[in-house]
PDB file of N, CA and C in Angstrom:
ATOM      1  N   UNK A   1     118.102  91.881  81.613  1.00  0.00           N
ATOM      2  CA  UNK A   1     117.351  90.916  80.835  1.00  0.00           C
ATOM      3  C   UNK A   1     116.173  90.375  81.648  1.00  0.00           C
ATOM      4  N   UNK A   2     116.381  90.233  83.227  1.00  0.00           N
ATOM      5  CA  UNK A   2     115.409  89.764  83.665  1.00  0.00           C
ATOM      6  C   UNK A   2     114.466  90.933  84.555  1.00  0.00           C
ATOM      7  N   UNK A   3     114.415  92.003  84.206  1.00  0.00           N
ATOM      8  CA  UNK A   3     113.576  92.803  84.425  1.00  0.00           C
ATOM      9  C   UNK A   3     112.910  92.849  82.589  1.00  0.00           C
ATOM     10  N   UNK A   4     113.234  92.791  81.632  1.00  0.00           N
ATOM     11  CA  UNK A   4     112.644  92.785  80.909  1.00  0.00           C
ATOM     12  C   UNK A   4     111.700  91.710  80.306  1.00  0.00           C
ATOM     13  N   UNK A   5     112.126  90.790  80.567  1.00  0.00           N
ATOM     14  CA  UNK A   5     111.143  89.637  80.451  1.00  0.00           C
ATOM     15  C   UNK A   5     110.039  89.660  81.652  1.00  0.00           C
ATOM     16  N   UNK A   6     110.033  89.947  82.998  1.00  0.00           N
ATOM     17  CA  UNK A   6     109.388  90.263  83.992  1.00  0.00           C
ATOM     18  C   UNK A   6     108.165  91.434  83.343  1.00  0.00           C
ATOM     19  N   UNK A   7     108.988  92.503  82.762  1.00  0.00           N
ATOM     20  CA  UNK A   7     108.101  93.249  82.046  1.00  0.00           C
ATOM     21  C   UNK A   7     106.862  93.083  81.379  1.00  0.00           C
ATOM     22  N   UNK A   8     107.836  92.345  80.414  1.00  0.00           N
ATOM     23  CA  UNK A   8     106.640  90.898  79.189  1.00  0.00           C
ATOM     24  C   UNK A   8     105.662  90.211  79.686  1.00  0.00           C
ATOM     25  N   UNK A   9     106.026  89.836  80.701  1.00  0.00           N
ATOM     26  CA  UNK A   9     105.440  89.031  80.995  1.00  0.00           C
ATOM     27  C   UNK A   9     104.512  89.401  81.370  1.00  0.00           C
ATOM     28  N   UNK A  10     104.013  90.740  82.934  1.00  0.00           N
ATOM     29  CA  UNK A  10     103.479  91.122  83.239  1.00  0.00           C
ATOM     30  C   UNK A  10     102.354  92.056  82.494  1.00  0.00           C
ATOM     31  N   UNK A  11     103.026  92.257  81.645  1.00  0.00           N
ATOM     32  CA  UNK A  11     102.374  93.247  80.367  1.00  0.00           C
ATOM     33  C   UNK A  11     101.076  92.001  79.362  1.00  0.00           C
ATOM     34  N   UNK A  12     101.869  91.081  79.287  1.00  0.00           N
ATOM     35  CA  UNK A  12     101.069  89.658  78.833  1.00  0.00           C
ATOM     36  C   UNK A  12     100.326  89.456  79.305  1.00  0.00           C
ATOM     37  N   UNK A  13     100.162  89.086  80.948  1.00  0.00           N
ATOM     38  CA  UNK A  13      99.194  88.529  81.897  1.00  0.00           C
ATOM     39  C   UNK A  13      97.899  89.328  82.411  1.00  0.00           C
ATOM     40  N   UNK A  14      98.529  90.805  82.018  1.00  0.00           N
ATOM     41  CA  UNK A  14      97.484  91.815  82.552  1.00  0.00           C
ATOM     42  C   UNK A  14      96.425  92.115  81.032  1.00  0.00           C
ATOM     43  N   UNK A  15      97.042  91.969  79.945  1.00  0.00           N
ATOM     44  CA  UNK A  15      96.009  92.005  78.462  1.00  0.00           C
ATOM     45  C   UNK A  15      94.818  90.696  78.685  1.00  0.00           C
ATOM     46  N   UNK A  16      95.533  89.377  79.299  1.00  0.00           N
ATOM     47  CA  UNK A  16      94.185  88.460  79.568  1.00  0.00           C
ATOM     48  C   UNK A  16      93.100  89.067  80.471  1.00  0.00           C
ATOM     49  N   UNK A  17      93.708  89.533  81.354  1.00  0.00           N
ATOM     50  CA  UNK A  17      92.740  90.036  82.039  1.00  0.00           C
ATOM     51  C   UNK A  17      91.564  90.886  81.852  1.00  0.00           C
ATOM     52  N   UNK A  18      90.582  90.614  81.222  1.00  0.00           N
ATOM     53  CA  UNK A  18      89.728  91.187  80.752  1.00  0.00           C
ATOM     54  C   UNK A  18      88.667  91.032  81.030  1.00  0.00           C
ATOM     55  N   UNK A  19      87.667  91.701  81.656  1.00  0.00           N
ATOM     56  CA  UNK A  19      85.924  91.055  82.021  1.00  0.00           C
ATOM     57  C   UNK A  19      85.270  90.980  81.312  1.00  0.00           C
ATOM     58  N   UNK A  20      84.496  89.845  81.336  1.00  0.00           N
ATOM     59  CA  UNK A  20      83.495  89.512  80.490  1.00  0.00           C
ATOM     60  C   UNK A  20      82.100  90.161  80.446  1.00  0.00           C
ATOM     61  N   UNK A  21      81.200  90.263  79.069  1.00  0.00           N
ATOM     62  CA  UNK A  21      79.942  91.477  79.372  1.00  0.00           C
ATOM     63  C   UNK A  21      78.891  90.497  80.062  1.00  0.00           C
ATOM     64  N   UNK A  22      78.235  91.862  80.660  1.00  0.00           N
ATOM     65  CA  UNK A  22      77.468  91.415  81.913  1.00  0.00           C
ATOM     66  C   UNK A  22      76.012  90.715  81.019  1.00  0.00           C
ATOM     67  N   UNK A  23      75.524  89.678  81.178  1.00  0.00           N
ATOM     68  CA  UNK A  23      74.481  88.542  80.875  1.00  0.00           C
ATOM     69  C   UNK A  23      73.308  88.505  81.580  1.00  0.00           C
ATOM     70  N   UNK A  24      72.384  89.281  80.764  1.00  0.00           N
ATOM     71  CA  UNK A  24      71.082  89.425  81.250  1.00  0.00           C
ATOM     72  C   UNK A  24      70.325  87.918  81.875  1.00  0.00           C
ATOM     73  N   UNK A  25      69.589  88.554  83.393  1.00  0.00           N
ATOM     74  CA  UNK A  25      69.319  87.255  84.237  1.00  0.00           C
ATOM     75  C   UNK A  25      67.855  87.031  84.041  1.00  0.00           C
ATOM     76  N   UNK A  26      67.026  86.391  83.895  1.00  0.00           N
ATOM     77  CA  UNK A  26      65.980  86.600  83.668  1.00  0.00           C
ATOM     78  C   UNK A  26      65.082  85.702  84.943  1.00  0.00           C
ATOM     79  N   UNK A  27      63.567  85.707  84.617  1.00  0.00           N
ATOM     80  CA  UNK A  27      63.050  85.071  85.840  1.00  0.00           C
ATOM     81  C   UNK A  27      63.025  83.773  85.778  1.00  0.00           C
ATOM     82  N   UNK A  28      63.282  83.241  83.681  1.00  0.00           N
ATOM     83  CA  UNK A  28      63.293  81.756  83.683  1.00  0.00           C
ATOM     84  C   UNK A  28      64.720  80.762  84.459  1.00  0.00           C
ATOM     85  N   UNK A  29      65.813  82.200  84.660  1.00  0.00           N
ATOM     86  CA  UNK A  29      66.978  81.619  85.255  1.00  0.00           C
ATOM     87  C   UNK A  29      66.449  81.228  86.784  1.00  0.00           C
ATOM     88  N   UNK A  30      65.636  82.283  87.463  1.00  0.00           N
ATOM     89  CA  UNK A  30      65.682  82.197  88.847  1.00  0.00           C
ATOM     90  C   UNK A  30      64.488  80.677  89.195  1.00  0.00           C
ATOM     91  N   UNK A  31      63.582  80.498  88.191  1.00  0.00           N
ATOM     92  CA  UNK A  31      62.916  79.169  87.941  1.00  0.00           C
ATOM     93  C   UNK A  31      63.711  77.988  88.199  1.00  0.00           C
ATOM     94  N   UNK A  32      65.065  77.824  87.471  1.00  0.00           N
ATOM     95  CA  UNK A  32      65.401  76.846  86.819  1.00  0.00           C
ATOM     96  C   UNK A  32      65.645  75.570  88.129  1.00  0.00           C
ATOM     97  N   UNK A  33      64.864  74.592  88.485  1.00  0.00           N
ATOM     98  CA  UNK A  33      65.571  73.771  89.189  1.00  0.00           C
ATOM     99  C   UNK A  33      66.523  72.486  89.420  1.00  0.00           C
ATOM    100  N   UNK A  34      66.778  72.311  87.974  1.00  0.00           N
ATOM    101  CA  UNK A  34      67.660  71.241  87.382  1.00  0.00           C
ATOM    102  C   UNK A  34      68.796  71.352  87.063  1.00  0.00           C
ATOM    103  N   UNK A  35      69.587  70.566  87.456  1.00  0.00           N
ATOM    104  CA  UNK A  35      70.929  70.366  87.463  1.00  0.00           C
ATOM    105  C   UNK A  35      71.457  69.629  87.053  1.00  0.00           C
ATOM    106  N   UNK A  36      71.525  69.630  85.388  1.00  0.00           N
ATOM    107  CA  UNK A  36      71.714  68.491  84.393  1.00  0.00           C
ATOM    108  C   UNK A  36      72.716  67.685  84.866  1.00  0.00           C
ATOM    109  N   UNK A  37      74.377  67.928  85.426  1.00  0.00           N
ATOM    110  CA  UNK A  37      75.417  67.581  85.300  1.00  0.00           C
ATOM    111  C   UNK A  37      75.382  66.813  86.039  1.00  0.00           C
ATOM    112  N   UNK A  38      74.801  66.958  87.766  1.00  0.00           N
ATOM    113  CA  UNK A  38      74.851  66.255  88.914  1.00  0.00           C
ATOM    114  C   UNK A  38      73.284  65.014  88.148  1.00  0.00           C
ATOM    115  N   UNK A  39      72.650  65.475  87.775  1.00  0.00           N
ATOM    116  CA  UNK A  39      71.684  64.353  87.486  1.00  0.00           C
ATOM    117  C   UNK A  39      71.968  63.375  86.668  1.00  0.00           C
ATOM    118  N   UNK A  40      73.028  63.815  85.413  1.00  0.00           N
ATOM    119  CA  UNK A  40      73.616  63.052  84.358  1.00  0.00           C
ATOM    120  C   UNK A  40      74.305  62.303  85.453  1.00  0.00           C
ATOM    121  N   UNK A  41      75.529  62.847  86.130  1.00  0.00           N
ATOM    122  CA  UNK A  41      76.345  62.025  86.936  1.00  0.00           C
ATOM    123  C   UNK A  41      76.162  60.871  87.799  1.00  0.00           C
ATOM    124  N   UNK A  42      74.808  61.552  88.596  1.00  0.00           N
ATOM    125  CA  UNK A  42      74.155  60.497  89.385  1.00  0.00           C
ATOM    126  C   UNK A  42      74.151  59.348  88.509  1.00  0.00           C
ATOM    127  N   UNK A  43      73.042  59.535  87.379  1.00  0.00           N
ATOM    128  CA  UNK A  43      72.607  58.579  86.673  1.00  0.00           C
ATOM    129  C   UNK A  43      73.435  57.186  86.080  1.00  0.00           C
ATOM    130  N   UNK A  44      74.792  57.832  85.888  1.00  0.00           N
ATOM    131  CA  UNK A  44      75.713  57.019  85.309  1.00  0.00           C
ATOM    132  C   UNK A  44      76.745  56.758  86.339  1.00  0.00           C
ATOM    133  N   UNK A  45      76.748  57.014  87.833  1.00  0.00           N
ATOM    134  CA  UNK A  45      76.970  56.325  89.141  1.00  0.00           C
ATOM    135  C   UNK A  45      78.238  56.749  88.634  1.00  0.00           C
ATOM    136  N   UNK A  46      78.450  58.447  88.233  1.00  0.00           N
ATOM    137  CA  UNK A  46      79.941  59.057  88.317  1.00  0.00           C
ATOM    138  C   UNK A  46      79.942  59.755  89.320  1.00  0.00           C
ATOM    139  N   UNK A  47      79.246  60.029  89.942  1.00  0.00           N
ATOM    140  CA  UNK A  47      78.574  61.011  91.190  1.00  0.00           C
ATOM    141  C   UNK A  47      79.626  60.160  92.160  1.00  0.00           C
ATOM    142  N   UNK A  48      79.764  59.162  92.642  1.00  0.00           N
ATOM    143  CA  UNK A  48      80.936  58.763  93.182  1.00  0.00           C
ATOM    144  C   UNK A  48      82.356  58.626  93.461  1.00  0.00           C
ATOM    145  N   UNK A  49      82.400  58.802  91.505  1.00  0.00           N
ATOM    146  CA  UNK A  49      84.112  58.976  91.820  1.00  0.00           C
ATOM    147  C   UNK A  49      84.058  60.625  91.706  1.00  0.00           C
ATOM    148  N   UNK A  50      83.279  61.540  91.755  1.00  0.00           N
ATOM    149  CA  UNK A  50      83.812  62.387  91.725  1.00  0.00           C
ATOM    150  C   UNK A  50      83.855  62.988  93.599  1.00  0.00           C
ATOM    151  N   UNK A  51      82.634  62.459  93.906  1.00  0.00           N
ATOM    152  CA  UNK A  51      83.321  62.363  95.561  1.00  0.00           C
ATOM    153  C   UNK A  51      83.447  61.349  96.456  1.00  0.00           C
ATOM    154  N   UNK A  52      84.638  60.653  95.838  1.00  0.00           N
ATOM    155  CA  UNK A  52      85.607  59.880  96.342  1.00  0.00           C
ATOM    156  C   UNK A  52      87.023  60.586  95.907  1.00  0.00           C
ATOM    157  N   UNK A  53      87.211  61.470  94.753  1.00  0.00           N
ATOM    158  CA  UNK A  53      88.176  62.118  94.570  1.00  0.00           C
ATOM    159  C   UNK A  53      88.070  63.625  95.756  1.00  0.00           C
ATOM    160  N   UNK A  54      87.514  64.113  96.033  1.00  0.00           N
ATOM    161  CA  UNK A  54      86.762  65.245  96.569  1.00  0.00           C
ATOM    162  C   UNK A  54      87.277  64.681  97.827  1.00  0.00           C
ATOM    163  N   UNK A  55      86.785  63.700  98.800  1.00  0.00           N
ATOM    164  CA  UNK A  55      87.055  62.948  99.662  1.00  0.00           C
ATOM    165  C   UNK A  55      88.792  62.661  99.915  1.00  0.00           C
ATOM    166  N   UNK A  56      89.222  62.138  98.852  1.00  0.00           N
ATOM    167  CA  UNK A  56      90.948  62.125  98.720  1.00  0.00           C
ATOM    168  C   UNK A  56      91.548  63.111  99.179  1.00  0.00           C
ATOM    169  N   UNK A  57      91.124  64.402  98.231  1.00  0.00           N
ATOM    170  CA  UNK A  57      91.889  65.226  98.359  1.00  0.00           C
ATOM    171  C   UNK A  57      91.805  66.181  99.854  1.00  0.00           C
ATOM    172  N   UNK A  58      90.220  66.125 100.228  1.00  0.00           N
ATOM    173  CA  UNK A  58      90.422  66.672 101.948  1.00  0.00           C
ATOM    174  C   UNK A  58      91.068  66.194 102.489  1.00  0.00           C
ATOM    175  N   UNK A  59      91.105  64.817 102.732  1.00  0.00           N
ATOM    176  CA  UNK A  59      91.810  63.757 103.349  1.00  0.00           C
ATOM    177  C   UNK A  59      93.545  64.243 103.400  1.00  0.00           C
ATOM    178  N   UNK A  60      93.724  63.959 102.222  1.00  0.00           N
ATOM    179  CA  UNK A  60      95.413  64.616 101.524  1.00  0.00           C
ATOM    180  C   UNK A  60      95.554  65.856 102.787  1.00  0.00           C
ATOM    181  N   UNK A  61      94.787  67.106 102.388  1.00  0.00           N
ATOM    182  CA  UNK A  61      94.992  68.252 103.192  1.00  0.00           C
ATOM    183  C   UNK A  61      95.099  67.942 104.682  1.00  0.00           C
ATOM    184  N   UNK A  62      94.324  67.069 105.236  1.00  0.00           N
ATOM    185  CA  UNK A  62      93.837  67.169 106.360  1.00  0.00           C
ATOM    186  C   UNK A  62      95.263  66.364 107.355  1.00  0.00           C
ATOM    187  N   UNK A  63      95.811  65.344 106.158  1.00  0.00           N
ATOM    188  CA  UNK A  63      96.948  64.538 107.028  1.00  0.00           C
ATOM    189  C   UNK A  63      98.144  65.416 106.815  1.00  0.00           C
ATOM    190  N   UNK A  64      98.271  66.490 105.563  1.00  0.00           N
ATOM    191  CA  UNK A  64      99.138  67.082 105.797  1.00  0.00           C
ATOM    192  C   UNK A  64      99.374  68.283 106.986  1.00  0.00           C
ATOM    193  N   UNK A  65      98.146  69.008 106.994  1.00  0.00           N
ATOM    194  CA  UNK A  65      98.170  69.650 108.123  1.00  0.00           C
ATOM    195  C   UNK A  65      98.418  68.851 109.544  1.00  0.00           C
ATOM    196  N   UNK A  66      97.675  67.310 109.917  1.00  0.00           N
ATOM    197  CA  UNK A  66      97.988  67.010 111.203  1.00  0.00           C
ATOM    198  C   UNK A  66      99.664  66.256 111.466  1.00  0.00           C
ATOM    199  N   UNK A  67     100.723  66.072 110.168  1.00  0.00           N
ATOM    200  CA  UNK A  67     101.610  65.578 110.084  1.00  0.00           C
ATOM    201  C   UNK A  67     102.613  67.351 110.429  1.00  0.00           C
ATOM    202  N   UNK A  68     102.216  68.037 109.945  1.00  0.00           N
ATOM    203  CA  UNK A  68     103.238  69.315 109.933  1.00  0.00           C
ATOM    204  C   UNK A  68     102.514  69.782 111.613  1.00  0.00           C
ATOM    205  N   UNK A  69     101.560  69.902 111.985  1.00  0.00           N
ATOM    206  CA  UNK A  69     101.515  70.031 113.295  1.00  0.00           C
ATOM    207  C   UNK A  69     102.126  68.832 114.446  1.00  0.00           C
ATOM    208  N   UNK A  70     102.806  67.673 113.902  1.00  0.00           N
ATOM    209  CA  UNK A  70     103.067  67.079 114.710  1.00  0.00           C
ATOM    210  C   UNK A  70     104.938  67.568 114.896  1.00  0.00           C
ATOM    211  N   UNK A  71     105.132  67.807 113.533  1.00  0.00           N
ATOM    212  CA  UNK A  71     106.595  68.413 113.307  1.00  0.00           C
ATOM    213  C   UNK A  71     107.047  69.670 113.943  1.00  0.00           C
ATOM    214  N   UNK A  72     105.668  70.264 114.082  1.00  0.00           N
ATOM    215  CA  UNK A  72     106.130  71.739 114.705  1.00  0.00           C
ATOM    216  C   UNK A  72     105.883  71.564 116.468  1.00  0.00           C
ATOM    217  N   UNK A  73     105.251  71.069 116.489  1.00  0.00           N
ATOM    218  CA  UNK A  73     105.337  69.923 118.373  1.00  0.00           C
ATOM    219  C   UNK A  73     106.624  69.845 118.398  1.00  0.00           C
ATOM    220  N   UNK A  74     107.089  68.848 117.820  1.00  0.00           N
ATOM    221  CA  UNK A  74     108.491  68.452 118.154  1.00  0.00           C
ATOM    222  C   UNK A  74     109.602  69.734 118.159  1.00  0.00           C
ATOM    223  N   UNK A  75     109.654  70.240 117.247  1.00  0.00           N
ATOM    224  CA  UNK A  75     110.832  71.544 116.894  1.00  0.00           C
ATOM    225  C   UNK A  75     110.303  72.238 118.358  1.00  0.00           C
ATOM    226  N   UNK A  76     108.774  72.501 119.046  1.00  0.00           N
ATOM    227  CA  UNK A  76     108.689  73.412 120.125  1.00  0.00           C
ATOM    228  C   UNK A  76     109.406  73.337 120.832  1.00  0.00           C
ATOM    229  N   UNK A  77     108.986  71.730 121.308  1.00  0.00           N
ATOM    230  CA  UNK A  77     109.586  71.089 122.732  1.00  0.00           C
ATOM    231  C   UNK A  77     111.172  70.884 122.864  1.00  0.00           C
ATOM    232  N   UNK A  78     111.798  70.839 121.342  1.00  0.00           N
ATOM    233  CA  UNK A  78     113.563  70.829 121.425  1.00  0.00           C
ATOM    234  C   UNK A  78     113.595  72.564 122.005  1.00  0.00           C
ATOM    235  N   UNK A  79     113.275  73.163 120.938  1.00  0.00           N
ATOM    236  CA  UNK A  79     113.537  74.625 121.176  1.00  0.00           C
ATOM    237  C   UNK A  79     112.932  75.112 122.912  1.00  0.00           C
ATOM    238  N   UNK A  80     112.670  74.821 123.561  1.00  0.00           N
ATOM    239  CA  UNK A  80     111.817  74.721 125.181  1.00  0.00           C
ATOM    240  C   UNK A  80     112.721  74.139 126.046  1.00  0.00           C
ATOM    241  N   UNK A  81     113.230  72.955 125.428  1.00  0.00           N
ATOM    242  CA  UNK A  81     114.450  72.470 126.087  1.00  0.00           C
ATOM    243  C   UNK A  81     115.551  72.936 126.214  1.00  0.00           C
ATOM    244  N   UNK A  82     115.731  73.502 125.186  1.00  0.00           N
ATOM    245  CA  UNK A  82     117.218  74.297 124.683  1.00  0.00           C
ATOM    246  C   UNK A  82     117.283  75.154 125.764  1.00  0.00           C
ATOM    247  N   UNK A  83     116.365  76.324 125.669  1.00  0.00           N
ATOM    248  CA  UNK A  83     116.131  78.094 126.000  1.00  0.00           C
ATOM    249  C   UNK A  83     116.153  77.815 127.680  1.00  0.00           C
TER     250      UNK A  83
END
């Protein structure tokens, strides 16, 4: 049963997979120097929370990595002691 649903499933996930047609680039694209979203954002002083969230989440990464390097310090120095 659970090779067959594995089946399904895989058979499911690989039909999304489909590329999209390729979108002619033109020279007015390579012109373009505006960036509605960040200018809208600015404008309405959302440009902040979106990096202050941006900011969070490095942050997040950054204490998890220096908290699991402090854990794997410790496990060294038992295991050093041990041997």
């Amino acid at each position: 049963m659970k090779k067959i649903l594995l089946t399904l499933f895989a058979a499911g996930s690989f039909s999304l997979a489909v590329a999209q047609e390729k979108t002619a680039i033109t020279d007015q694209d390579y012109a373009n120097q505006k960036v509605e979203m960040a200018d809208n954002f600015r404008g309405e002083g959302k440009i902040y929370v979106v990096v202050a969230v941006a900011l969070t989440v490095l942050g997040g990464f950054a204490g998890y990595a220096w908290k699991t390097d402090q854990k794997l310090k410790k496990l060294e120095t038992e295991i050093g002691q041990q041997a």
